[in-house]
C-alpha atoms as a PDB file:
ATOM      1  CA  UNK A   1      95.240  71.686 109.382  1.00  0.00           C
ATOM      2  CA  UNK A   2      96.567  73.589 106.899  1.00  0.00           C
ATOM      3  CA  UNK A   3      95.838  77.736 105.773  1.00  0.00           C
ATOM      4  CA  UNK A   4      96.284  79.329 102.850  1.00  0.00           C
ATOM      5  CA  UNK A   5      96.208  82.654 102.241  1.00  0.00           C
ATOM      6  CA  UNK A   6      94.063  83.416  98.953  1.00  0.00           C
ATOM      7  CA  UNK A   7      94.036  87.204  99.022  1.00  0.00           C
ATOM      8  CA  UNK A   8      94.552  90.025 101.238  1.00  0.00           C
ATOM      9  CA  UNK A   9      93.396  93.889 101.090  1.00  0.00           C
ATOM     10  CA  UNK A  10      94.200  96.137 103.236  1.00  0.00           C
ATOM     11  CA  UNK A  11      91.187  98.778 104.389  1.00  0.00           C
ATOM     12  CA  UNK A  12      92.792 101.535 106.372  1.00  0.00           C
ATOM     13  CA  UNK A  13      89.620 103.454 106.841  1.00  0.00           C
ATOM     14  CA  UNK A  14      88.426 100.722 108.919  1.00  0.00           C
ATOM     15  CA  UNK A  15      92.117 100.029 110.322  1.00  0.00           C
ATOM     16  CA  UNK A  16      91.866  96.282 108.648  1.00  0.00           C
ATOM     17  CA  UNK A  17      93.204  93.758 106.492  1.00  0.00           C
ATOM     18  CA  UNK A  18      90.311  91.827 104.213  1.00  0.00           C
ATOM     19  CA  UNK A  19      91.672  88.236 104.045  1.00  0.00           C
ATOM     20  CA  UNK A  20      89.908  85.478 102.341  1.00  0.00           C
ATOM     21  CA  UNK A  21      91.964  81.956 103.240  1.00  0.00           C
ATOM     22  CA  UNK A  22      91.274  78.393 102.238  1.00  0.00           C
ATOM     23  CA  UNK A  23      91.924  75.607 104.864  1.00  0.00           C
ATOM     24  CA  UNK A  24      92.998  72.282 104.302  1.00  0.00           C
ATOM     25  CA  UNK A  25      91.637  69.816 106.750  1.00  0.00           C
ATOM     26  CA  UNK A  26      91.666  66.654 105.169  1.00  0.00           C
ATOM     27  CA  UNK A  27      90.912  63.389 107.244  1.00  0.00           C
ATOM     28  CA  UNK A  28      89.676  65.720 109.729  1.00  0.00           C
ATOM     29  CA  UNK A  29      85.842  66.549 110.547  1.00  0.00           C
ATOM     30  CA  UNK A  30      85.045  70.074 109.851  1.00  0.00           C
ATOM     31  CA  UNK A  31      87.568  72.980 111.932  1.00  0.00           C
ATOM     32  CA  UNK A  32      86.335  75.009 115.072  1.00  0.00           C
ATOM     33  CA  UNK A  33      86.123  78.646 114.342  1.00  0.00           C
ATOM     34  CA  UNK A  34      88.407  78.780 117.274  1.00  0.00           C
ATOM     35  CA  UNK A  35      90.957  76.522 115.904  1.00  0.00           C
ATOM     36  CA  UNK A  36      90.834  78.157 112.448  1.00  0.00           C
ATOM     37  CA  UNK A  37      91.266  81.755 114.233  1.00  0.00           C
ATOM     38  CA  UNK A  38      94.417  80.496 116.470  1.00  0.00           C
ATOM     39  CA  UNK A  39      96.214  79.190 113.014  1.00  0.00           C
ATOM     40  CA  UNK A  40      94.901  82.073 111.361  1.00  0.00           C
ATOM     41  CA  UNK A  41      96.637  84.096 113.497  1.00  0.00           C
ATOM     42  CA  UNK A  42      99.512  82.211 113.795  1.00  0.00           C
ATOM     43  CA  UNK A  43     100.373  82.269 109.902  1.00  0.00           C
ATOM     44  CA  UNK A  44      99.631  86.330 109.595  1.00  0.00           C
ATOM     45  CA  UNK A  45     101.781  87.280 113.029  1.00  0.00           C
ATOM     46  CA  UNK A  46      98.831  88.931 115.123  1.00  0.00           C
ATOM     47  CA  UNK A  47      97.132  88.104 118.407  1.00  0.00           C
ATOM     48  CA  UNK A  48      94.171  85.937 118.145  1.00  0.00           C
ATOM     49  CA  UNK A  49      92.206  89.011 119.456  1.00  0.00           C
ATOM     50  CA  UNK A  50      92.416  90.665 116.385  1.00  0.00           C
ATOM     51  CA  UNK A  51      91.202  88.427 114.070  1.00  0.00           C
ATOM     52  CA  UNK A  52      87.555  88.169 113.437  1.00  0.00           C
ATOM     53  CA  UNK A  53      86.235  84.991 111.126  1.00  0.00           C
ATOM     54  CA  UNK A  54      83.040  86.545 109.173  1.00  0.00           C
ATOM     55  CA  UNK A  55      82.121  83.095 107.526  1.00  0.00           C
ATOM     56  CA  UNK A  56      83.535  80.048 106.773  1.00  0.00           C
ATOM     57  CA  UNK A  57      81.873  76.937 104.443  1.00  0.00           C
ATOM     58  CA  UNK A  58      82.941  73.562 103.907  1.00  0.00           C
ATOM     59  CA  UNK A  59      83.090  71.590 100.623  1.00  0.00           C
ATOM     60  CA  UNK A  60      81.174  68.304 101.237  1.00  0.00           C
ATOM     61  CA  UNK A  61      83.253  65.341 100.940  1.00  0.00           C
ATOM     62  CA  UNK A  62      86.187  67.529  99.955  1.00  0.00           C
ATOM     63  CA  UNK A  63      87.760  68.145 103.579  1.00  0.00           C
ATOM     64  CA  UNK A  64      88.785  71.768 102.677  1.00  0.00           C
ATOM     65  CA  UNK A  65      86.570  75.095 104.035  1.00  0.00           C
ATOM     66  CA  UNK A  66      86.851  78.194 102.627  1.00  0.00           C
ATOM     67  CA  UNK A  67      86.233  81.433 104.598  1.00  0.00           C
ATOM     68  CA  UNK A  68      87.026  85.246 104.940  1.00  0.00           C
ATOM     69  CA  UNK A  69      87.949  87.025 107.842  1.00  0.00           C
ATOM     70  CA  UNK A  70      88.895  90.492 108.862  1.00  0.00           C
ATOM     71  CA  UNK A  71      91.770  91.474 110.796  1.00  0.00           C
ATOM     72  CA  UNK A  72      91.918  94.284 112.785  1.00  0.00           C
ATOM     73  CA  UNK A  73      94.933  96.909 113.620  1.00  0.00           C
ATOM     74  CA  UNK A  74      93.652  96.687 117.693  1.00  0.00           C
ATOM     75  CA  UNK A  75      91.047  95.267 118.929  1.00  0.00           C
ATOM     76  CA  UNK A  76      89.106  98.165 120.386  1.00  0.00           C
ATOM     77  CA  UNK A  77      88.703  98.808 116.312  1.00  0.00           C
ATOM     78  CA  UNK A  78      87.418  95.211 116.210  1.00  0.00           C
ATOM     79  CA  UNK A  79      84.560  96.345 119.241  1.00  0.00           C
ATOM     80  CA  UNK A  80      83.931  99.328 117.059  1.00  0.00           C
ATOM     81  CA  UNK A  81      83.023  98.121 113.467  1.00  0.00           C
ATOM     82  CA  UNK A  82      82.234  94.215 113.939  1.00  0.00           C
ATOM     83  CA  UNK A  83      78.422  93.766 115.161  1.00  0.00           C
ATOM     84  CA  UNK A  84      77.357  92.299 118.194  1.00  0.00           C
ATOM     85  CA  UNK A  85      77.048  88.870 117.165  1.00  0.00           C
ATOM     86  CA  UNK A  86      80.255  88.505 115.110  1.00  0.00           C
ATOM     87  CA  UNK A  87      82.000  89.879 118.282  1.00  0.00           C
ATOM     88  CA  UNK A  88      80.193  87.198 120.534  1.00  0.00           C
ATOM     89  CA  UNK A  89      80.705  84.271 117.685  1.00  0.00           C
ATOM     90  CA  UNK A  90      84.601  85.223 118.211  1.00  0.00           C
ATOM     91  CA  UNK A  91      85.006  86.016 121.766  1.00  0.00           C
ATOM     92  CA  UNK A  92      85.331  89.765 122.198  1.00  0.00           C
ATOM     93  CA  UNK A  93      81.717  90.085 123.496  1.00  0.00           C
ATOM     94  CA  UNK A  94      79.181  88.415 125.488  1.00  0.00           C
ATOM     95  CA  UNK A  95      75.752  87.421 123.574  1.00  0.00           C
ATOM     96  CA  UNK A  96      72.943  89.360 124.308  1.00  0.00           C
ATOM     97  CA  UNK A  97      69.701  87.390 125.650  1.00  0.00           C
ATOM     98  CA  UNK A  98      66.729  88.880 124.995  1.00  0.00           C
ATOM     99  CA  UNK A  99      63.684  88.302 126.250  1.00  0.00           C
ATOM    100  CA  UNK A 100      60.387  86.353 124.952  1.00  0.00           C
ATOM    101  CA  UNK A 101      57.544  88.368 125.282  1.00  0.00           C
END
């Protein structure tokens, strides 16, 4: 699997870097967010704790996905902005069960 970098803004009021990437995956099924957040991290030099994947969608028959993720200076910033669900999709946070009534 390939990534490419599309574009990247930085957002220092919420201590991150906006990144929306492209990633090549061809003769492949479709990437794990979990794969696509280790190479992720690998090309922009951070830990894998950092990096938070917001979305990601896959061309059909094309084999590339397209996808924007945020990446944080630390990741207590990453436990302070991201909601609960994003955190848990990624791995900083446990999902909350709630109860049926």
């Amino acid at each position: 699997m390939k990534i490419e970098i599309e574009s990247k803004k930085p957002n220092a009021l919420m201590d991150r870097t906006e990144v929306n990437f492209k990633a090549d995956h061809s003769g492949e099924g479709s990437p794990k967010r979990a794969d696509v957040k280790a190479k992720l991290a690998e090309v922009l030099a951070v830990s894998k704790d950092k990096v938070i994947i917001d979305h990601m969608e896959t061309e059909f028959g094309m084999g590339v996905s397209t996808g924007y993720a945020k990446v944080y200076g630390s990741t207590e910033s990453a436990k302070k902005f991201e909601k609960n669900y994003l955190q848990a999709r990624n791995g900083l946070a446990e999902a909350k069960k709630t109860k049926k009534k």
